[in-house]
Protein backbone atom coordinates (compact mmCIF):
# COMPACT_ATOMS: atom_id res chain seq x y z
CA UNK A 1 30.81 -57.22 109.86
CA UNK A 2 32.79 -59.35 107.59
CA UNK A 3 31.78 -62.81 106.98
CA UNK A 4 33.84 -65.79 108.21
CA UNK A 5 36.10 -67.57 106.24
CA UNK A 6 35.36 -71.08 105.46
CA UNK A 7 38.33 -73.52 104.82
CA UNK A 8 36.85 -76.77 102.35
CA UNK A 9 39.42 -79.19 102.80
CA UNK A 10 40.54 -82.35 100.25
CA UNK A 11 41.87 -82.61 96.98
CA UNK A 12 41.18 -80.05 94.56
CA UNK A 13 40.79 -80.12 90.89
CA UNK A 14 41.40 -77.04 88.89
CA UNK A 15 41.96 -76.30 84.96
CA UNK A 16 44.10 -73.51 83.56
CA UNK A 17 42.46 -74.09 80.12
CA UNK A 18 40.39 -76.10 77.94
CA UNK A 19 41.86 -79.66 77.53
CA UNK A 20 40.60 -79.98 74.06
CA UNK A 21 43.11 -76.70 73.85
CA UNK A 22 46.18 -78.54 75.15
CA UNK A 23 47.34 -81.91 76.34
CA UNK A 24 44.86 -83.39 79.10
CA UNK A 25 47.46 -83.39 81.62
CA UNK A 26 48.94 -80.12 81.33
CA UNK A 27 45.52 -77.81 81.18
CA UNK A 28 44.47 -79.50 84.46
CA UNK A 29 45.98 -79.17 88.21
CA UNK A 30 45.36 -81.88 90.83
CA UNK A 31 46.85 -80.81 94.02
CA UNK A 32 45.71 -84.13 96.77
CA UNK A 33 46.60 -82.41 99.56
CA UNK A 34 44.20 -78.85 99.21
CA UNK A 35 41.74 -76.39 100.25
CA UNK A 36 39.34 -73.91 99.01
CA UNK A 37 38.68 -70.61 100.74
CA UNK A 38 34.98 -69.52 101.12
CA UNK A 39 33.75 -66.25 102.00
CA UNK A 40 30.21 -64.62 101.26
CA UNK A 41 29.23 -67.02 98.83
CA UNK A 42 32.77 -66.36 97.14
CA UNK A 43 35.85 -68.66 96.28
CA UNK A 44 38.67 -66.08 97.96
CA UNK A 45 41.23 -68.72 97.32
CA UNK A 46 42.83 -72.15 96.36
CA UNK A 47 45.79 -73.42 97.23
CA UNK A 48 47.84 -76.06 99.77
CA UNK A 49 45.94 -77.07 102.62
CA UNK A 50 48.83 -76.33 105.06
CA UNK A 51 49.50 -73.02 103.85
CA UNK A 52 45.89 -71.43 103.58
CA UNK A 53 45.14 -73.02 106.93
CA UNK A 54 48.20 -71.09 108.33
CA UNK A 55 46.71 -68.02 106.43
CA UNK A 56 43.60 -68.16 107.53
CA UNK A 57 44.14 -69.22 111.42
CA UNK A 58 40.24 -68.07 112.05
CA UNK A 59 38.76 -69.95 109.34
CA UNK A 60 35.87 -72.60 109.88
CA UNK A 61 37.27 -75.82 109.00
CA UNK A 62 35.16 -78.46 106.69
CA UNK A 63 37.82 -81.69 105.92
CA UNK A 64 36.24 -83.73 103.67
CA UNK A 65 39.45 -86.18 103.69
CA UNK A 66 40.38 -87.81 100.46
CA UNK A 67 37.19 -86.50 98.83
CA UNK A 68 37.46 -84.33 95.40
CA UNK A 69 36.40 -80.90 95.70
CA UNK A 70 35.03 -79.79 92.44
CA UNK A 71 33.20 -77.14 90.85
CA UNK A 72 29.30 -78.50 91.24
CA UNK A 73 28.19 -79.59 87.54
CA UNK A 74 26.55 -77.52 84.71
CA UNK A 75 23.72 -79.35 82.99
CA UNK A 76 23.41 -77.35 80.11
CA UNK A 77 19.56 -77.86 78.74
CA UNK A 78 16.87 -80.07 80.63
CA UNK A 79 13.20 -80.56 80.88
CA UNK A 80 12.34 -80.22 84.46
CA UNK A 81 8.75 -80.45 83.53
CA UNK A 82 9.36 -83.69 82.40
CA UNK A 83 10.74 -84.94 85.74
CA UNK A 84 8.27 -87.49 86.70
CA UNK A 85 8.44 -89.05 82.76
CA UNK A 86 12.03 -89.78 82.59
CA UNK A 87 12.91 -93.12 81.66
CA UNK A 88 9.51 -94.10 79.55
CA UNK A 89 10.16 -96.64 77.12
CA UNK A 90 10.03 -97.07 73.51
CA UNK A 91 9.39 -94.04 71.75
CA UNK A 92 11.25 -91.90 69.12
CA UNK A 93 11.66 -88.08 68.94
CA UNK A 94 8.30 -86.96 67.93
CA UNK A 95 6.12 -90.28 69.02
CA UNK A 96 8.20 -89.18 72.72
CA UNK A 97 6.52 -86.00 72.54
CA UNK A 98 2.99 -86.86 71.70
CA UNK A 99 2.85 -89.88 74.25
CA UNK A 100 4.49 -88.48 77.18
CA UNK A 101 5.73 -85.22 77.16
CA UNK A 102 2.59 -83.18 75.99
CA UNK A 103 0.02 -84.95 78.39
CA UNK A 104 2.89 -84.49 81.88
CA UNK A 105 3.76 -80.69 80.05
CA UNK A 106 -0.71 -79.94 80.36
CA UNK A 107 -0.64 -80.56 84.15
CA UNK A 108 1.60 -77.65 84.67
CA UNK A 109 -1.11 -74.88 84.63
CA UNK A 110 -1.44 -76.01 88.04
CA UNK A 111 0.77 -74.48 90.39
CA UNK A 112 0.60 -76.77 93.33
CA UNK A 113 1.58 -79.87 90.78
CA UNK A 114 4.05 -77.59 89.13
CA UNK A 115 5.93 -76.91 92.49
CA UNK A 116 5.62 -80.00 93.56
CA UNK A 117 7.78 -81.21 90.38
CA UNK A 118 9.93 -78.54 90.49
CA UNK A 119 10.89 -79.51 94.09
CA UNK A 120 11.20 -82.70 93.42
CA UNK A 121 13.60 -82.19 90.54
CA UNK A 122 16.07 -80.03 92.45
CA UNK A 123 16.20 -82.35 95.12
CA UNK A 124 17.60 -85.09 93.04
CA UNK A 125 19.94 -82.82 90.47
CA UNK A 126 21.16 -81.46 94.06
CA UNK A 127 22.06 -84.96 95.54
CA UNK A 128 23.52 -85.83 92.22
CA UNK A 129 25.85 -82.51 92.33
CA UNK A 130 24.17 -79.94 90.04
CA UNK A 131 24.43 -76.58 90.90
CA UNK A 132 23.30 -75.02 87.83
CA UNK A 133 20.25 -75.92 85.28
CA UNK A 134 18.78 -74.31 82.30
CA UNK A 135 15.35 -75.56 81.67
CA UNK A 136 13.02 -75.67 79.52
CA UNK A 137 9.58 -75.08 81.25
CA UNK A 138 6.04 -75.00 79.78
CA UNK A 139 3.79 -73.10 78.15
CA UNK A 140 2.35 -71.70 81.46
CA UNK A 141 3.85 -68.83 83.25
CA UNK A 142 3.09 -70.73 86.81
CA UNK A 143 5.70 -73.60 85.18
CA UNK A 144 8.18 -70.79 85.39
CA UNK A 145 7.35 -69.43 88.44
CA UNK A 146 7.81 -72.96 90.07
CA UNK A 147 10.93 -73.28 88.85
CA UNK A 148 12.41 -70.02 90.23
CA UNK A 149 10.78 -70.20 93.13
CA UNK A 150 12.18 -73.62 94.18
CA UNK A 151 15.82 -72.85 92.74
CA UNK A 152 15.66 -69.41 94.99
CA UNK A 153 14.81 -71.07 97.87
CA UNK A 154 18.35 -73.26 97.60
CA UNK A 155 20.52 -70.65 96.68
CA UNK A 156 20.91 -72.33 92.98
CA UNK A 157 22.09 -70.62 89.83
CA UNK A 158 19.02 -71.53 87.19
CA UNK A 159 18.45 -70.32 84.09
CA UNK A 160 15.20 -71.53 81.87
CA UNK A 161 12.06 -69.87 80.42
CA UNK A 162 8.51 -70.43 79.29
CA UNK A 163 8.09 -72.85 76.41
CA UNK A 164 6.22 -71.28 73.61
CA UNK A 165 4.43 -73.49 70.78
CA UNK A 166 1.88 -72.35 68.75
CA UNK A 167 1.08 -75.49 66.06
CA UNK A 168 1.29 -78.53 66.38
CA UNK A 169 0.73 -79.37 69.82
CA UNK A 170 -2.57 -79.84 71.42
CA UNK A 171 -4.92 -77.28 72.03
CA UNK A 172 -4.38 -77.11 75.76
CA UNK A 173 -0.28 -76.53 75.43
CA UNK A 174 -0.90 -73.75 72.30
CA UNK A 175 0.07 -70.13 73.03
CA UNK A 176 0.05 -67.66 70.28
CA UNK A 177 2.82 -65.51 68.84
CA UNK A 178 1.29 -62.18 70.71
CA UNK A 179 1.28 -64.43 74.06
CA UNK A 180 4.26 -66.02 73.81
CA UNK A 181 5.47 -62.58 73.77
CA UNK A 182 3.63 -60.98 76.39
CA UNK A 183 4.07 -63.64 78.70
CA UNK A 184 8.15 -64.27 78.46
CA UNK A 185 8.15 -60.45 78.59
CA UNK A 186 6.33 -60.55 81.96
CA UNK A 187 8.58 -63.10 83.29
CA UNK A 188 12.03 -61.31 82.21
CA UNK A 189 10.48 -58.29 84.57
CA UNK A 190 9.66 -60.90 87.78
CA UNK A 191 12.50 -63.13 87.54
CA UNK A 192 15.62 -62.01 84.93
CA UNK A 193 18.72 -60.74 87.70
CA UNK A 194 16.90 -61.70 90.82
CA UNK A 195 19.13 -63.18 92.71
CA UNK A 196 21.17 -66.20 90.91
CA UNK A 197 18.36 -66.50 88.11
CA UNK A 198 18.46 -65.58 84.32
CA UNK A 199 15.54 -65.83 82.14
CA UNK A 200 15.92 -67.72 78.33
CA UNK A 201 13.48 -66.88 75.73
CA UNK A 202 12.84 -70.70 74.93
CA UNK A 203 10.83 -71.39 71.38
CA UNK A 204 10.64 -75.60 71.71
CA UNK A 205 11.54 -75.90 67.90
CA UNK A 206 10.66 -74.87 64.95
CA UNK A 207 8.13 -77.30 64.30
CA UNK A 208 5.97 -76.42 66.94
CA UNK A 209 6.11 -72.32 66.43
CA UNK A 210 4.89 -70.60 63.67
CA UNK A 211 6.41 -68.04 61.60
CA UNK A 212 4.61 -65.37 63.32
CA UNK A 213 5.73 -66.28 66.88
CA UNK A 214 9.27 -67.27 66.01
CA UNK A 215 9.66 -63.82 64.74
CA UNK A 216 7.75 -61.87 67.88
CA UNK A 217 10.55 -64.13 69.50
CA UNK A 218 13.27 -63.52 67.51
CA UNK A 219 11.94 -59.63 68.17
CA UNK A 220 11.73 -60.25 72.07
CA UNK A 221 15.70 -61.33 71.95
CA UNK A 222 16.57 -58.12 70.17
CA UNK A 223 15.02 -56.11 73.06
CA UNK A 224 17.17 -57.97 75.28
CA UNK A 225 19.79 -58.89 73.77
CA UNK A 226 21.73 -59.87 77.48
CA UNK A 227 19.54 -62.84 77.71
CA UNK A 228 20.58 -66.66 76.67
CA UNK A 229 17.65 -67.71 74.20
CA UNK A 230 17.50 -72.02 73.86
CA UNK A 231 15.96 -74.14 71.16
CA UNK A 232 16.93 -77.78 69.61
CA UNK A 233 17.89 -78.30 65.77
CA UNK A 234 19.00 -81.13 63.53
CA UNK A 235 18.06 -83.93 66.47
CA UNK A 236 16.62 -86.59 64.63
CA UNK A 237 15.87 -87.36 60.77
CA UNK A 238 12.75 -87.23 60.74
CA UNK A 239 12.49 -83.75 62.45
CA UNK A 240 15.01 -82.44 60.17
CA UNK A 241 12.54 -83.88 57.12
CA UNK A 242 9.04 -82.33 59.28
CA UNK A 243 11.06 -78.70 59.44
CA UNK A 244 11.78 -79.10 55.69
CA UNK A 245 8.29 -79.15 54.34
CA UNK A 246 7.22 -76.68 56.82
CA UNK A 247 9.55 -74.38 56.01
CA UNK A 248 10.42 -75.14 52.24
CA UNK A 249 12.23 -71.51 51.18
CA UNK A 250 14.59 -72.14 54.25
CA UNK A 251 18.18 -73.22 52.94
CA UNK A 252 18.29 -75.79 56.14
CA UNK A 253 17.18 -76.07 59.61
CA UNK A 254 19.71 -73.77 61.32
CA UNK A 255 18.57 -71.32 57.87
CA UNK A 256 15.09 -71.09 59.84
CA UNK A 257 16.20 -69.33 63.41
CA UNK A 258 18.32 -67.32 61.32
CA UNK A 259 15.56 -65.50 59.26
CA UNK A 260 13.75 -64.67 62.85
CA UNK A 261 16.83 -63.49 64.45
CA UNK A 262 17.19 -66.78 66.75
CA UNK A 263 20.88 -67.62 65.80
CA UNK A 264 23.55 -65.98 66.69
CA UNK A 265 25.79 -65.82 69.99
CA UNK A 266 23.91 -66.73 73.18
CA UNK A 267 21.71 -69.27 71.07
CA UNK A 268 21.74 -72.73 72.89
CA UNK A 269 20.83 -75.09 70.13
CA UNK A 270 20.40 -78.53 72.08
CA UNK A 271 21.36 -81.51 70.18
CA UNK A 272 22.95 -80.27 67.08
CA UNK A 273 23.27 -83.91 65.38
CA UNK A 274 23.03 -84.12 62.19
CA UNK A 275 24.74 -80.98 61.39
CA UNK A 276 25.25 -79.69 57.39
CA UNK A 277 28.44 -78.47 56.32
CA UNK A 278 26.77 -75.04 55.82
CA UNK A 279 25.61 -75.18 59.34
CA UNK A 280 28.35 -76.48 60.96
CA UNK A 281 30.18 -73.32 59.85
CA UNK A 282 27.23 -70.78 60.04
CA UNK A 283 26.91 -71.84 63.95
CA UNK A 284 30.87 -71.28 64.41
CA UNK A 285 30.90 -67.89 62.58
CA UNK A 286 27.53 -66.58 65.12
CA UNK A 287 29.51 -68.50 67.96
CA UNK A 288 26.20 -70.47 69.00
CA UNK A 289 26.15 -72.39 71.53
CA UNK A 290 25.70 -76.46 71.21
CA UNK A 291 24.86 -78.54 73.79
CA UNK A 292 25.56 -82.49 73.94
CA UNK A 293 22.69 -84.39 75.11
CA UNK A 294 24.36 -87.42 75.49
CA UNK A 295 21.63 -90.20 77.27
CA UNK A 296 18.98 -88.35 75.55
CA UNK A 297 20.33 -89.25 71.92
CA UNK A 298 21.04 -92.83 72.46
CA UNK A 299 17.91 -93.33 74.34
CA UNK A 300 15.47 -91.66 72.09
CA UNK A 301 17.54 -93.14 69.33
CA UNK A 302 18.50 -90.09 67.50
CA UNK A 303 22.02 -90.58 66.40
CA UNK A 304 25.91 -89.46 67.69
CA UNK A 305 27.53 -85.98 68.12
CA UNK A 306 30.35 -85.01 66.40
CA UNK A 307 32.33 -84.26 69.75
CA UNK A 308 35.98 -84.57 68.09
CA UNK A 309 34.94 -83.12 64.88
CA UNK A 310 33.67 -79.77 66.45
CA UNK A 311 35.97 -79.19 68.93
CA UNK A 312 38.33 -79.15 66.41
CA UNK A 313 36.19 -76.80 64.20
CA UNK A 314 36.39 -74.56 67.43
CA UNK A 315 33.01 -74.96 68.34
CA UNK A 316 31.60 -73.75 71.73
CA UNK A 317 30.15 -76.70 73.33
CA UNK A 318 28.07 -77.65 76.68
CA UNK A 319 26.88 -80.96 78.24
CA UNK A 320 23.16 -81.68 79.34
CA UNK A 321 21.21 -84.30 80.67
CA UNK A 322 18.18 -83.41 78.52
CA UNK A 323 15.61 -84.83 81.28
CA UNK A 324 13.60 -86.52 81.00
CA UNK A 325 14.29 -87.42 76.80
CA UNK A 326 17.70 -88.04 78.78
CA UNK A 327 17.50 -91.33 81.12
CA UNK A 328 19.58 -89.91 84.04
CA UNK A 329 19.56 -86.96 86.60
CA UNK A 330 23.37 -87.50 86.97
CA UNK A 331 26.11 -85.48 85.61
CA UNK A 332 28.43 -88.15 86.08
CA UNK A 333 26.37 -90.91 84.10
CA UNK A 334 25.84 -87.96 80.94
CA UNK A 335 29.97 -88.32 81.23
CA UNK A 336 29.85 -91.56 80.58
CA UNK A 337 27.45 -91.77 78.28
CA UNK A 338 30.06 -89.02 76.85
CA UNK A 339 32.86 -91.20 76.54
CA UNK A 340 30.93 -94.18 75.09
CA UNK A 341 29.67 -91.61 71.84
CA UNK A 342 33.10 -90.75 71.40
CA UNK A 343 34.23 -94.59 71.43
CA UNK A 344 31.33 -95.06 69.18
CA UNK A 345 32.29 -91.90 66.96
CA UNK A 346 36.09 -93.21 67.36
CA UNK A 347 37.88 -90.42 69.42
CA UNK A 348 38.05 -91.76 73.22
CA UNK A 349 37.80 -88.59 75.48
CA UNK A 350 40.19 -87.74 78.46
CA UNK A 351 39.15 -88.00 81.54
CA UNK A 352 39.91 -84.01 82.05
CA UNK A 353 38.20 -83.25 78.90
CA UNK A 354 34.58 -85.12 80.17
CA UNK A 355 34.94 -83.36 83.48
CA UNK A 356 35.85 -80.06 82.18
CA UNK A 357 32.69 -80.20 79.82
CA UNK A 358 30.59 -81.12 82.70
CA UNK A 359 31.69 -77.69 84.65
CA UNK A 360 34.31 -74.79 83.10
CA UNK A 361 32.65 -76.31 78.91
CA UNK A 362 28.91 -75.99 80.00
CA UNK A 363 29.50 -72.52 82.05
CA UNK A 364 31.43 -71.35 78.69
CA UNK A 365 28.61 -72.86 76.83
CA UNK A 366 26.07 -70.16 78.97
CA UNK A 367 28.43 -67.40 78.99
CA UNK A 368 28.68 -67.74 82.49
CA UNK A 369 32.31 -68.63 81.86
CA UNK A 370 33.83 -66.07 84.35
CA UNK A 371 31.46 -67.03 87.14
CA UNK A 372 30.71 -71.01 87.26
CA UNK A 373 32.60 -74.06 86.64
CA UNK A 374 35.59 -73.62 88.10
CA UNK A 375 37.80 -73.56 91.75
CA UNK A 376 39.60 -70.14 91.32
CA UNK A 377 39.33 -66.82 93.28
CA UNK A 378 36.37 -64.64 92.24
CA UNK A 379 34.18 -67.51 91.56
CA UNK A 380 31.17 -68.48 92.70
CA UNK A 381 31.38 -71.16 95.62
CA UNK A 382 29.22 -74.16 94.10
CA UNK A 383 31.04 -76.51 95.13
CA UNK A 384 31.05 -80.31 95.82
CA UNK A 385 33.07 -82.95 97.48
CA UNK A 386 33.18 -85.99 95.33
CA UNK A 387 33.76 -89.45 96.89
CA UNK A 388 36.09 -91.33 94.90
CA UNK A 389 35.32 -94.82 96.17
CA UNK A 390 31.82 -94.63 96.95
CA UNK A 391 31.03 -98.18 96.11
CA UNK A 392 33.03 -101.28 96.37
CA UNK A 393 33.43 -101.76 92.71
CA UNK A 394 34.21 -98.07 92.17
CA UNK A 395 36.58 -98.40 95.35
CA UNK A 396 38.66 -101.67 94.30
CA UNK A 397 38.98 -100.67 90.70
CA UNK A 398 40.40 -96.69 91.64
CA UNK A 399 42.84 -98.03 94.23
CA UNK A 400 44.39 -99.22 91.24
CA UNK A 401 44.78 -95.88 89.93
CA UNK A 402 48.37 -94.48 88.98
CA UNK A 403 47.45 -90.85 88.83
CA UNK A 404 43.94 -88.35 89.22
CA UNK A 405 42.81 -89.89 86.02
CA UNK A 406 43.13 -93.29 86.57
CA UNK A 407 41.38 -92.67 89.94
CA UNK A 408 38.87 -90.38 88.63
CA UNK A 409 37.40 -92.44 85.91
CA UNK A 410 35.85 -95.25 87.25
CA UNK A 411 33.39 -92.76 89.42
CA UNK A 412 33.01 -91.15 85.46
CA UNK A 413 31.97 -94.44 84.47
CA UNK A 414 30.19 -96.50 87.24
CA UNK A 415 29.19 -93.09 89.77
CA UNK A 416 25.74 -91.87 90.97
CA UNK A 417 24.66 -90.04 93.84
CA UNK A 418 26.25 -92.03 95.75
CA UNK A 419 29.54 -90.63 95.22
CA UNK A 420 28.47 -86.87 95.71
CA UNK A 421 29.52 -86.40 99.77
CA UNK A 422 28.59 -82.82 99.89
CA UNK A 423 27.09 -79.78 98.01
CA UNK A 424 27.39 -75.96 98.38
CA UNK A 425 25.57 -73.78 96.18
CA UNK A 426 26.98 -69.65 96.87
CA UNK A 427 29.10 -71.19 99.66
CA UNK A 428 25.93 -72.52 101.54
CA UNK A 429 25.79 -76.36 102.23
CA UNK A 430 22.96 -77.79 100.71
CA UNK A 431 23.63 -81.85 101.65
């Protein structure tokens, strides 16, 4: 028996292209009086309200008023391990690491206290509008398994994989290269394809992995070369210096994951600061991946991405939250933290374009491109209904507003959960 139809009704926001590929305004439609058209999980249309409503004269009918229905958001590499950390103060890169990341990352060979973060940490990206994560989780399989499990039981599209570090990390969060292999191999078997999930074979960084186990990764990938494998480079000085004098024959950081086959396309490299030439074209030739970590960078202190400049070098670029390094949950505040880089780098981003990373950018960024991140037919229904003036201050300064932009930007800027009226993940209402 076919499924109903399911009319989502309120203004829609759709883009034809990149907007760092043509003027803002022109790769972007804004139609304030639409609808989408949901069946089995599916987007079967978009179009004007009136005209799919005569269309579909059996359709369930959701009116969500003046609300913006978007594609949910994309958050592009995250920590969910690291969940009950966020916001810790005062620490840089690797001082973050030893003082709160690696004692929270040990409790996760429990499974009850890894399930219990990993329901926890849908539960807010969820109310904040994510629909789809890629995580790093920990060196323990259960870590994994948690996170599946709990991103299953929504409906969610997540992506992430088992951490593997075999130096410098303490004894409790070590693997080995012949474990690290074994065990991401076991998990591609129980959880790659299953439903909405994808596995990533996830080495932290080079720092923490030795030669051995980067290549029994870099090995792994070329036995499955379908999978998305994610790692960080060139985040912060003095990492950049630490990779340097442990790996002293490698031309440069990005030089390293390229002698264990661990660049090239489907590589996620998370952070991708302090870029050289050399790899700033290397990564565009292999088509890598790079993911802006916006929060996380100014928090942690580790500098500002080159946005403008590698856009323009045709780069292939996501957004992230980076939980917990990151100091929000929210999508909407990693825009904003966006836009104030770029005024800080001197290139103010549009509107469209900070949206557009946040949803269509990151789901190009995962090669996931022709399934996520956008309103269009054959897509995936994740879906949410954005209030536009979901506090007074967001409300007074948007009824300003001249067009979408104007309107749109101050829930950018000043939005939380608040403004998130509704979530469906496969065309099932979550909130």
């Amino acid at each position: 028996m076919e499924a109903q139809v399911e009319l989502l009704l309120g203004q829609v926001l759709q883009f034809d292209q990149s907007p760092f590929d043509a003027p803002p305004e022109q790769a972007a439609r804004h139609t304030p009086k639409g609808a989408v058209a949901v069946q089995d999980g599916m987007i079967v249309e978009v179009g004007d309200a009136d005209a799919l409503r005569r269309k579909y004269t059996s359709a369930q009918i959701t009116d969500m008023g003046d609300a913006l229905l978007s594609p949910g958001f994309v958050d592009a590499h995250v920590h969910y391990p690291q969940t009950a950390i966020i916001a810790s103060w005062g620490k840089r890169l690797i001082d973050w690491l030893n003082s709160y990341t690696f004692p929270e990352e040990s409790r996760f060979e429990d499974p009850d206290h890894a399930m219990q973060i990993a329901d926890t940490y849908f539960d807010l990206v969820t109310a904040a509008g994510t629909t789809t994560t890629v995580s790093y989780c920990t060196i323990h399989p259960e870590s994994v398994d948690a996170y599946f499990t709990a991103a299953q039981a929504r409906g969610l599209r997540a992506l992430g994989g088992k951490t593997c570090m075999d130096r410098n990390a303490p004894d409790a969060l070590r693997d080995s290269a012949q474990s690290a292999y074994d065990d991401s191999k076991a998990l591609i078997g129980r959880w790659h394809g299953q439903d909405r999930l994808s596995y990533v074979i996830t080495p932290r960084f080079a720092p923490t992995s030795t030669p051995e186990q980067l290549d029994a990764l870099g090995s792994l990938w070329a036995e499955y070369p379908e999978l998305l494998m994610q790692t960080h480079i060139s985040e912060q000085h003095e990492e950049i210096a630490w990779v340097a004098d442990l790996f002293p024959e490698a031309r440069d950081y990005l030089d390293v994951y390229e002698r264990f086959g661990l660049a090239k396309k489907g590589a996620l490299m998370g952070h991708a600061i302090h870029l050289t030439e050399r790899e700033r074209d290397r990564l565009k030739e292999l088509d890598a991946s790079l993911i802006h970590c916006p929060t996380s960078n100014m928090f942690i202190g580790s500098g500002l991405f080159d946005m403008d400049g590698l856009m323009k070098q045709g780069h292939r670029v996501g957004l992230a939250t980076d939980t917990g390094g990151g100091s929000s949950f929210s999508m909407l505040r990693t825009m904003a933290a966006a836009y104030e880089v770029g005024q800080l780098s001197g290139t103010a981003l549009h509107p469209a374009q900070l949206w557009w990373l946040a949803t269509a950018g990151s789901a190009n960024a995962l090669h996931l491109g022709d399934r996520i991140g956008q309103l269009a037919p054959g897509f995936e229904a994740d879906i949410i209904a954005v209030d536009l003036g979901s506090t007074p201050a967001i409300a007074q300064r948007a009824a300003r507003g001249e067009d979408i932009w104007e309107v749109l930007f101050p829930t950018i800027m000043m939005g939380d959960d608040r403004a998130i009226s509704a979530v469906w993940a496969a065309g099932r209402k979550l909130r």
